[in-house]
Protein backbone atom coordinates (compact mmCIF):
# COMPACT_ATOMS: atom_id res chain seq x y z
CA UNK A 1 0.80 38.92 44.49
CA UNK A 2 -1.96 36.76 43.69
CA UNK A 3 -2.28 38.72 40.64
CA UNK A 4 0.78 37.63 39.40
CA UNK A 5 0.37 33.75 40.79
CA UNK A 6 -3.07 34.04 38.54
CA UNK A 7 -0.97 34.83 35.24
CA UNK A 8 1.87 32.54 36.37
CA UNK A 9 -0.54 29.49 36.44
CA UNK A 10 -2.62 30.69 33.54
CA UNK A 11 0.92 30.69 31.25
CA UNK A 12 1.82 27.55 32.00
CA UNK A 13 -1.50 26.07 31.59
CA UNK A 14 -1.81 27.42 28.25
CA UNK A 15 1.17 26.14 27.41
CA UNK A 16 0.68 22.67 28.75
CA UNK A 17 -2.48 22.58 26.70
CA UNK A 18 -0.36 23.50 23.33
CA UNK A 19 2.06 20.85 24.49
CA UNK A 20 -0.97 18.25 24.42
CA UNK A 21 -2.44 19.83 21.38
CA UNK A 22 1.19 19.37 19.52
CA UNK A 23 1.53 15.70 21.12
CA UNK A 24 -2.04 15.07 20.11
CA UNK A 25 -1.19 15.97 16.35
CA UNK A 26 1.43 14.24 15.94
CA UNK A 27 0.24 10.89 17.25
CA UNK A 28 -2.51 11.77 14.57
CA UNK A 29 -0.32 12.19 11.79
CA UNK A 30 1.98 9.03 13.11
CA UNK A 31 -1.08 7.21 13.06
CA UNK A 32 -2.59 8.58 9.86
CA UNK A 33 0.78 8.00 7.67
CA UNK A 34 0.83 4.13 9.16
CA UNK A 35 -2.21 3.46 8.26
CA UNK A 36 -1.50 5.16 4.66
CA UNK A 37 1.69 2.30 4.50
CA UNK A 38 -0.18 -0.21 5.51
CA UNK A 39 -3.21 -0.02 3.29
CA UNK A 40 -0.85 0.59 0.01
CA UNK A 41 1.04 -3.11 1.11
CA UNK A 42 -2.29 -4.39 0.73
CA UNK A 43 -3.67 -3.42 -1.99
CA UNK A 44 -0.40 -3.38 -4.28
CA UNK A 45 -0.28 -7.12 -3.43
CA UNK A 46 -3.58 -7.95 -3.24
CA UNK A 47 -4.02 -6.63 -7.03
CA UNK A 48 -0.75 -8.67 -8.09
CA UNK A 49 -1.93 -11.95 -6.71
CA UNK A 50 -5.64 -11.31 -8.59
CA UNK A 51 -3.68 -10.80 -11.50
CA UNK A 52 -1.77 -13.74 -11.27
CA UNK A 53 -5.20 -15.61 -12.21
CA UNK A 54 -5.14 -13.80 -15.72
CA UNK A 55 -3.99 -15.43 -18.71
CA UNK A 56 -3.84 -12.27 -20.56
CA UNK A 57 -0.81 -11.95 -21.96
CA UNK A 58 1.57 -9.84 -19.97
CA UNK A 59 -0.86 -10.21 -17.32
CA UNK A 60 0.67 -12.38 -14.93
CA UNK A 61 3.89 -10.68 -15.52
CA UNK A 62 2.12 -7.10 -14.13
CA UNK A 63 0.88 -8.96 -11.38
CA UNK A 64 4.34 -10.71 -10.15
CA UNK A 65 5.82 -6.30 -10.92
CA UNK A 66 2.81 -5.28 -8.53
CA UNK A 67 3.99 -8.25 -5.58
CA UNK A 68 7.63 -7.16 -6.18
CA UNK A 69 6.53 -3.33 -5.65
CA UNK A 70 4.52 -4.37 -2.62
CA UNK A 71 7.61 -7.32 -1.06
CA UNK A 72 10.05 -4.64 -1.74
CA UNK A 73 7.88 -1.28 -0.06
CA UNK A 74 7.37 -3.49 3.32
CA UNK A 75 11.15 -3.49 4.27
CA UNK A 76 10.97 0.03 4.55
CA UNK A 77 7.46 0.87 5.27
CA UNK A 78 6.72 -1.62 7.90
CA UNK A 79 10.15 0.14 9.97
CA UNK A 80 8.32 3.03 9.43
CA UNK A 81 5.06 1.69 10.68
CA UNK A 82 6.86 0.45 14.02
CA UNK A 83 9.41 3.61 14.22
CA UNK A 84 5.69 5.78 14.32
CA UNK A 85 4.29 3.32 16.95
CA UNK A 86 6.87 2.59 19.22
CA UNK A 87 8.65 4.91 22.05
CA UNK A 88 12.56 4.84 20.64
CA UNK A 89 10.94 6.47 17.44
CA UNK A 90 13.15 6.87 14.03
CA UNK A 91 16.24 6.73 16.11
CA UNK A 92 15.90 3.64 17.56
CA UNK A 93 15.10 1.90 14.39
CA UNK A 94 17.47 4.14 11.92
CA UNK A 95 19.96 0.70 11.15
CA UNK A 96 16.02 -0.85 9.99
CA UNK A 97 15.21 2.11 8.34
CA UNK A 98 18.44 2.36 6.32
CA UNK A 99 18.44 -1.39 5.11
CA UNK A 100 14.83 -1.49 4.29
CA UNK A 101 15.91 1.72 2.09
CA UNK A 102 18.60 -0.24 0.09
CA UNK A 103 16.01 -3.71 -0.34
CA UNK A 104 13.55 -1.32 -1.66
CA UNK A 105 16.28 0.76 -3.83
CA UNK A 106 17.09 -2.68 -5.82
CA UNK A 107 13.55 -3.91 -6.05
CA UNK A 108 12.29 -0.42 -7.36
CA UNK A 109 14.87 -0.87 -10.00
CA UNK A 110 13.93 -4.46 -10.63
CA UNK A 111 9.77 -3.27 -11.21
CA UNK A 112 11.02 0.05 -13.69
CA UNK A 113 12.99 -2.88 -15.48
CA UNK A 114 9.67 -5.06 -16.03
CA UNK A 115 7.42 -1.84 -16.62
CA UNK A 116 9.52 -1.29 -19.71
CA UNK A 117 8.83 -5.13 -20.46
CA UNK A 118 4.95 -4.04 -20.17
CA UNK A 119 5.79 -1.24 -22.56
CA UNK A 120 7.74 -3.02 -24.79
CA UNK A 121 4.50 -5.13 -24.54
CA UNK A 122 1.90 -2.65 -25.44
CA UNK A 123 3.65 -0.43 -27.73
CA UNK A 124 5.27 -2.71 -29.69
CA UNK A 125 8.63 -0.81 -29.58
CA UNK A 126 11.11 -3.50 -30.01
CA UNK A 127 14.07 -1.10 -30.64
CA UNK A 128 17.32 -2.78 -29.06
CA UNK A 129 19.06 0.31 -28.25
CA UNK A 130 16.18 1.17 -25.84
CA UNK A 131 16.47 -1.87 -24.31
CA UNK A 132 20.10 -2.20 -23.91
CA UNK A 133 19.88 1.85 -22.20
CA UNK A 134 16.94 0.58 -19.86
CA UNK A 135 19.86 -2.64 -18.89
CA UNK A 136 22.28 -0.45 -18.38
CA UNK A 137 21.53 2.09 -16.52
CA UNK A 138 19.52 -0.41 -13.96
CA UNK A 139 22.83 -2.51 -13.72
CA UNK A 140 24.16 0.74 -13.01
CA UNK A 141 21.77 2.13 -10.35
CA UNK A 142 22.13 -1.55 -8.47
CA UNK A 143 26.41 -1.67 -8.47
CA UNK A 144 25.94 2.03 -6.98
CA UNK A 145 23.27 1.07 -4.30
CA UNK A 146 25.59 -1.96 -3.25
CA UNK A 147 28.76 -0.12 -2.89
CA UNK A 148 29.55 0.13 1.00
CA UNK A 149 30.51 4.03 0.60
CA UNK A 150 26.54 4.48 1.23
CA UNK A 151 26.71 3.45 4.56
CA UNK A 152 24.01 1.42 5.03
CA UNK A 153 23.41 0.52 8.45
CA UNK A 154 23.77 3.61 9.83
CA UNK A 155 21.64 6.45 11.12
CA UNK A 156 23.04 9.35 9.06
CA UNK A 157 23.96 7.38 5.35
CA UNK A 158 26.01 8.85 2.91
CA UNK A 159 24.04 11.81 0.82
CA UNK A 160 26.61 12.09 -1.53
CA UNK A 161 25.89 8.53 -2.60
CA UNK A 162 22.21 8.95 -1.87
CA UNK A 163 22.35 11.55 -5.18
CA UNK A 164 25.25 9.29 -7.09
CA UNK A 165 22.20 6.05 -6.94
CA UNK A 166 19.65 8.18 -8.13
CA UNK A 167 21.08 9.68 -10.92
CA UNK A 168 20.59 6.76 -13.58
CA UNK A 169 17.69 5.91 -11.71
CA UNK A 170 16.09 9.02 -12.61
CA UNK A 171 17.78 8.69 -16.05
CA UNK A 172 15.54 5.40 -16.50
CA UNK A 173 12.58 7.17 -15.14
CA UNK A 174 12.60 9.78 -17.55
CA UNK A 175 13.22 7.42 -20.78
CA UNK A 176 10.17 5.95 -19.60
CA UNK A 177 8.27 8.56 -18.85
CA UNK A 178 9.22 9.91 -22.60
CA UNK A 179 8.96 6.64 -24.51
CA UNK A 180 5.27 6.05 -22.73
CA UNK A 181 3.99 9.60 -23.34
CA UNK A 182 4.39 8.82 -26.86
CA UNK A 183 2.81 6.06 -27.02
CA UNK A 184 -0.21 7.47 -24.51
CA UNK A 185 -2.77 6.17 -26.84
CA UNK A 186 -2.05 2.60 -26.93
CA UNK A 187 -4.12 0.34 -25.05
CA UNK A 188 -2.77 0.27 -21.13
CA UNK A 189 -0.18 3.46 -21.25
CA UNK A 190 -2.50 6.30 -21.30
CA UNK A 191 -1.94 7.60 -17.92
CA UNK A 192 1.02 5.60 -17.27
CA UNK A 193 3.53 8.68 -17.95
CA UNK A 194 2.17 10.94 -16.01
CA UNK A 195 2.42 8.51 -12.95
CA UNK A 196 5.69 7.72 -13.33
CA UNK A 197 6.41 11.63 -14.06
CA UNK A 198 4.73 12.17 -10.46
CA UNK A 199 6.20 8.96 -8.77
CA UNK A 200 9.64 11.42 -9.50
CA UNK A 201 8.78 14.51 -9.56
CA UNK A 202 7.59 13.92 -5.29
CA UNK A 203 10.78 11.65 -4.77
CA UNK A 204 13.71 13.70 -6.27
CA UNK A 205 12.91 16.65 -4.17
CA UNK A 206 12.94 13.97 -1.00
CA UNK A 207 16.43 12.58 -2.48
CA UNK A 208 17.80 16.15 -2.04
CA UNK A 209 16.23 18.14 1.06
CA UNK A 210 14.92 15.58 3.17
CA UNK A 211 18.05 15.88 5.24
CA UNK A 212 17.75 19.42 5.24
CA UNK A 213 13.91 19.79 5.34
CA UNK A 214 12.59 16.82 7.11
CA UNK A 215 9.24 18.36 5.77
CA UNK A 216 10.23 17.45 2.57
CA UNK A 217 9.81 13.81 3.51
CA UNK A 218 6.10 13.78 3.38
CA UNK A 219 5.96 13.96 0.02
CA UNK A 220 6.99 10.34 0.17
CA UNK A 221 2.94 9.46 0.28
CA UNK A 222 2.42 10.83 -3.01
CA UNK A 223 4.54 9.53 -4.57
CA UNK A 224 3.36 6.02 -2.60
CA UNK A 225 -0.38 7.00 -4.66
CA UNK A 226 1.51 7.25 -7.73
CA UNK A 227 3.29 3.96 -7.81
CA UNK A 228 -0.51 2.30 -6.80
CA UNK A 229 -1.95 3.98 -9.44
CA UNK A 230 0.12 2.38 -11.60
CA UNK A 231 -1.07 -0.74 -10.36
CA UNK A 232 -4.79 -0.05 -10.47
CA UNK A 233 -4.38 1.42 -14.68
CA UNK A 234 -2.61 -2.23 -15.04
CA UNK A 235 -5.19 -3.53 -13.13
CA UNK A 236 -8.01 -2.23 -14.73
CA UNK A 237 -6.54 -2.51 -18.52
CA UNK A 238 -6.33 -7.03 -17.70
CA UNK A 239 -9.40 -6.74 -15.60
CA UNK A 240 -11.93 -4.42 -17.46
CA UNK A 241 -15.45 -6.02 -16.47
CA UNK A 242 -17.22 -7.22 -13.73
CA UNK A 243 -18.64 -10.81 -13.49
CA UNK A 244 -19.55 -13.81 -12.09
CA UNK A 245 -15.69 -14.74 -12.12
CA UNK A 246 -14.20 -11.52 -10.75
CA UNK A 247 -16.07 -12.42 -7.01
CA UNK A 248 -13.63 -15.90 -7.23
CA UNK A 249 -11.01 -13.58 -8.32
CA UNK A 250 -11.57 -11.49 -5.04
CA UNK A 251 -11.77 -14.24 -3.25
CA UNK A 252 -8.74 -16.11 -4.11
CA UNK A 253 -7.01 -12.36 -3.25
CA UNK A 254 -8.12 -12.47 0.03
CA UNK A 255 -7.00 -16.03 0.53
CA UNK A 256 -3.72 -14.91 -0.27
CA UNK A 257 -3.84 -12.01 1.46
CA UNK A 258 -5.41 -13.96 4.67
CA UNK A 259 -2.42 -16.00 4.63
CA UNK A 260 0.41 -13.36 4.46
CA UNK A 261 -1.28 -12.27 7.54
CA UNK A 262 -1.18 -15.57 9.24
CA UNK A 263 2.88 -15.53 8.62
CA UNK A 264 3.23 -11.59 9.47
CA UNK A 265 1.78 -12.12 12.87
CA UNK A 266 3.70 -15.53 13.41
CA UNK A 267 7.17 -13.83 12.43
CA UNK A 268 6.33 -10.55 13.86
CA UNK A 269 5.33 -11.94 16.80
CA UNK A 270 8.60 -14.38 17.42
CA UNK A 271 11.25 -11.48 16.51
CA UNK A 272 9.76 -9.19 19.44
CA UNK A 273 9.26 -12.37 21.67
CA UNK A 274 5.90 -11.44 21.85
CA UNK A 275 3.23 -14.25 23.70
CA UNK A 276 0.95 -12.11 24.60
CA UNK A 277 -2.74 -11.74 22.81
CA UNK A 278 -2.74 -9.02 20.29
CA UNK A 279 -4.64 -7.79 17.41
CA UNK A 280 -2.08 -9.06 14.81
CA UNK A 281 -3.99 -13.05 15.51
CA UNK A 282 -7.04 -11.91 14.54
CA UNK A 283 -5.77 -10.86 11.03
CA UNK A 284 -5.70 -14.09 8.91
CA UNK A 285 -9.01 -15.09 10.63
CA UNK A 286 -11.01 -12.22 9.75
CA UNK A 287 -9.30 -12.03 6.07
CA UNK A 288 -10.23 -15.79 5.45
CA UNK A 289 -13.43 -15.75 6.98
CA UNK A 290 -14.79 -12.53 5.59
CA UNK A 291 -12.91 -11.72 2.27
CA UNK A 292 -12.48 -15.87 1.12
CA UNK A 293 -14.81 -17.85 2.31
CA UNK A 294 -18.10 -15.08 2.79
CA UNK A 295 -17.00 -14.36 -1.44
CA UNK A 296 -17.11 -18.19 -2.05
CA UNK A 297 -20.62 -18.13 -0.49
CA UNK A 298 -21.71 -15.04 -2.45
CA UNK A 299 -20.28 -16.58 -5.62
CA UNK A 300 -21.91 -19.53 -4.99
CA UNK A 301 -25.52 -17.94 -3.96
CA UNK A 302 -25.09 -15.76 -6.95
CA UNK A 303 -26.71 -17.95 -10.26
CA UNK A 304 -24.61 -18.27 -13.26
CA UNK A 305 -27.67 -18.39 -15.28
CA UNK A 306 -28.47 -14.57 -14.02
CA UNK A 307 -28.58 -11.57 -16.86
CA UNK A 308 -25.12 -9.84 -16.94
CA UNK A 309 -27.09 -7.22 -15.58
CA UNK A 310 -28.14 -8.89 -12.68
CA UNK A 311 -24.20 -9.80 -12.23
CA UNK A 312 -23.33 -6.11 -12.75
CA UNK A 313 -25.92 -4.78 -9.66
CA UNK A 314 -23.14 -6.94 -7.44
CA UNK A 315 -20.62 -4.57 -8.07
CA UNK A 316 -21.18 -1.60 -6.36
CA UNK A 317 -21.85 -3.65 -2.94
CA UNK A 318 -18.63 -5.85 -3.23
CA UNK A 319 -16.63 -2.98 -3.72
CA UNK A 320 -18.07 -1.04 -0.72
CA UNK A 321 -18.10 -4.66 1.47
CA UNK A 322 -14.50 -4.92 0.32
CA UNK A 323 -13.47 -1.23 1.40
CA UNK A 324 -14.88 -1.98 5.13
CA UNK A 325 -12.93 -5.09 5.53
CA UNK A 326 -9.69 -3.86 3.96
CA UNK A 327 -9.88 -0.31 6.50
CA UNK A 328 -10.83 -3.09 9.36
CA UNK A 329 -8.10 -5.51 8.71
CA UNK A 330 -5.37 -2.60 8.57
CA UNK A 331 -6.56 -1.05 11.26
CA UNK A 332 -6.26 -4.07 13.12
CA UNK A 333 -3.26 -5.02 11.78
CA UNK A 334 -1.42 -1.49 13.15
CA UNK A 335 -3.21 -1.87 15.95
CA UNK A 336 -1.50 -5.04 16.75
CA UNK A 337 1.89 -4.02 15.72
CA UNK A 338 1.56 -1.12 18.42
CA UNK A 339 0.08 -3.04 21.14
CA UNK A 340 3.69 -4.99 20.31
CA UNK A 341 6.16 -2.38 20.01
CA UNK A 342 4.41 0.24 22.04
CA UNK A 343 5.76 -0.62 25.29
CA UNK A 344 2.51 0.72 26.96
CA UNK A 345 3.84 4.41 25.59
CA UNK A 346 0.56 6.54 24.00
CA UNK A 347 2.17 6.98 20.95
CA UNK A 348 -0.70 7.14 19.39
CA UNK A 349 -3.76 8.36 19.45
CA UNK A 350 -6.51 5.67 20.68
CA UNK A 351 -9.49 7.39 19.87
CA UNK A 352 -8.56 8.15 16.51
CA UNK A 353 -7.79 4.49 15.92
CA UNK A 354 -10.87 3.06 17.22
CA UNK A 355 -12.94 5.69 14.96
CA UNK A 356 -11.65 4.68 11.75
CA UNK A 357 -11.52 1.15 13.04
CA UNK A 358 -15.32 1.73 13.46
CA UNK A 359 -16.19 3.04 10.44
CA UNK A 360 -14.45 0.63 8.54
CA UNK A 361 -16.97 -1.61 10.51
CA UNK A 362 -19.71 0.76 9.13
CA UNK A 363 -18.53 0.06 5.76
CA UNK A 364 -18.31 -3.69 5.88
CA UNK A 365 -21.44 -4.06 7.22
CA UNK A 366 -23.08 -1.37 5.35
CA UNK A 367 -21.69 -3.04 1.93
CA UNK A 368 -22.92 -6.63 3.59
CA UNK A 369 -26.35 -5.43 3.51
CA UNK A 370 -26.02 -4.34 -0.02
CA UNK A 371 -24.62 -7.71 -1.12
CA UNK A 372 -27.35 -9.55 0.39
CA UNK A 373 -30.35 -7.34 -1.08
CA UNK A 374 -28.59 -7.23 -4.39
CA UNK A 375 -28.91 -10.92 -4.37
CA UNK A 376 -32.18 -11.47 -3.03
CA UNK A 377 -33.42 -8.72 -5.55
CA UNK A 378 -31.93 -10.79 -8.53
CA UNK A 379 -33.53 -13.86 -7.41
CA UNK A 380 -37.11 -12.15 -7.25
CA UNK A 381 -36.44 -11.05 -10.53
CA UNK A 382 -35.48 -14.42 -11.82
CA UNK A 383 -38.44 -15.79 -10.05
CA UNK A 384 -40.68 -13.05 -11.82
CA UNK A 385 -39.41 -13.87 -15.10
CA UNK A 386 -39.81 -17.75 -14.90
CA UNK A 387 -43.77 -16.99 -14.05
């Protein structure tokens, strides 16, 4: 008898432990995919507001494609972001989740629309009847996403429909991804085909078995990396060196990005009738005191009259300084949405979130260090070279 008490209890504790073990995952991977969301909406917009400074050609125009991307992502992703971190789950938020789906259906159309302006741009392929296909079949994709037989709204939407949308969407995609492969070689479309090839070759298969498969869904993130690397290639072909100006650049990002935060945590805060002190007030604070204003005292410290070389040494350090504060801010900033939304529920894991909290800590300060003996090592040298 107490044999078989012995194996009873030793069954159910094993199984108890697989149930934690499972739970345990999957707050991991709630918590891992958030983060993921959150750190594309930054960087997507943060990039399109630097390049907003450029007066490239075509270069404002990229950036204002890059802040559409990012507006039009967060109606969906930031659901997502609260459906992971709150109790109720995708259920409870499915009527979010399905709207944010249609913003994002129209403003994906709109950015395709003004890639093939960038194209048009950079190739110099002024043919009308390309043109007048890329018009059409975007007026075509946005009549189908407003039609009311999708069922927006609702938790289960129409999948019919869902494949009727995406048909000239994907017919857009691939003129694009045809008409840039051939022109690979031109300045600012080398790897542009392939991303957009990627960007729906990982969504299409979502579009079809996602229902099905719900697996299937997590191919979602990248296809997420290849719309941002879309925005880094533009990125880098407007912004191709590293000086003096690019820290002001960085700096004016952050502003912008400092003050999105301030309204996110104002607005997020008043739809949940939140009053309590969370994470989310900390965000503009931190952006504008350690991405705008700490830049505008590095840019000032730094001497114009220093060696491009000098300038170049910077680099490295503000990159690494810039990596810390971005992981810190969004792990802050999810941290705040589920100290919100989370009810008091462990949906996710803590521990987890406090590590990569901390080492984006480990980076900011890390790259701090670097900035400052960077500069001090430029001045010595300056110093050497006057004696």
């Amino acid at each position: 008898m107490a044999q078989i008490i012995a194996r009873m209890m030793a069954r159910v504790t094993t199984q108890t432990t697989a149930q934690t073990t499972a739970q345990t995952m999957s707050q991991i991977m709630a918590l891992i995919e958030s983060l993921f969301d959150a750190t594309y909406l930054c960087l997507v917009v943060a990039l399109g507001a630097r390049l907003l400074l450029e007066k490239t050609r075509g270069a404002k125009m990229f950036g204002i494609m890059a802040i559409l991307l990012g507006a039009g992502d967060a109606f969906h992703l930031v659901p997502r972001i609260v459906s992971h971190l709150s109790p109720g789950g995708f259920t409870a938020h499915a009527a979010a989740l399905s709207w944010g789906q249609f913003v994002t259906s129209i403003t994906m159309t709109v950015f395709y629309v003004l890639f093939y302006q960038y194209y048009r741009q950079q190739s110099g392929d002024r043919d009308p009847k390309k043109a007048s296909a890329i018009y059409l079949l975007a007026l075509l994709r946005i009549a189908l996403v407003l039609m009311p037989q999708n069922g927006w709204g609702a938790a289960e939407g129409s999948y019919l429909f869902g494949i009727y949308r995406n048909i000239p969407f994907a017919a857009l995609g691939a003129l694009l991804i045809y008409w840039t492969y051939l022109h690979r070689q031109k300045p600012g479309l080398r790897y542009m085909s392939l991303m957009i090839f990627l960007s729906f070759a990982f969504y299409i298969p979502v579009v079809l078995w996602s229902g099905t498969f719900p697996i299937v869904g997590a191919l979602m993130m990248p296809k997420t990396v290849a719309y941002l690397m879309i925005v880094i290639f533009g990125y880098r072909f407007y912004i191709n060196k590293f000086s003096s100006r690019s820290i002001l650049g960085i700096a004016f990002a952050n502003l912008i990005m400092g003050l999105l935060g301030g309204v996110f945590y104002r607005e997020f805060t008043k739809f949940y009738g939140f009053e309590g002190v969370t994470h989310l007030g900390k965000l503009h604070v931190h952006t504008l005191t350690l991405g705008f204003i700490a830049l505008l005292v590095i840019y000032a410290c730094q001497d114009k009259e220093h060696s491009p070389d000098s300038v170049r040494r910077l680099k490295k350090p503000l990159y690494t300084y810039m990596a810390g504060l971005t992981l810190s801010v969004v792990s802050m900033a999810v941290t705040g949405i589920y100290e919100i939304v989370g009810e008091g529920a462990k949906t996710v894991s803590m521990p987890a979130l406090e590590g990569i909290s901390g080492l984006g800590h480990i980076t900011l300060a890390t790259g701090l260090v670097w900035l400052v003996v960077s500069l001090f090592r430029a001045v010595d040298q300056k110093t050497r070279t006057q004696a």
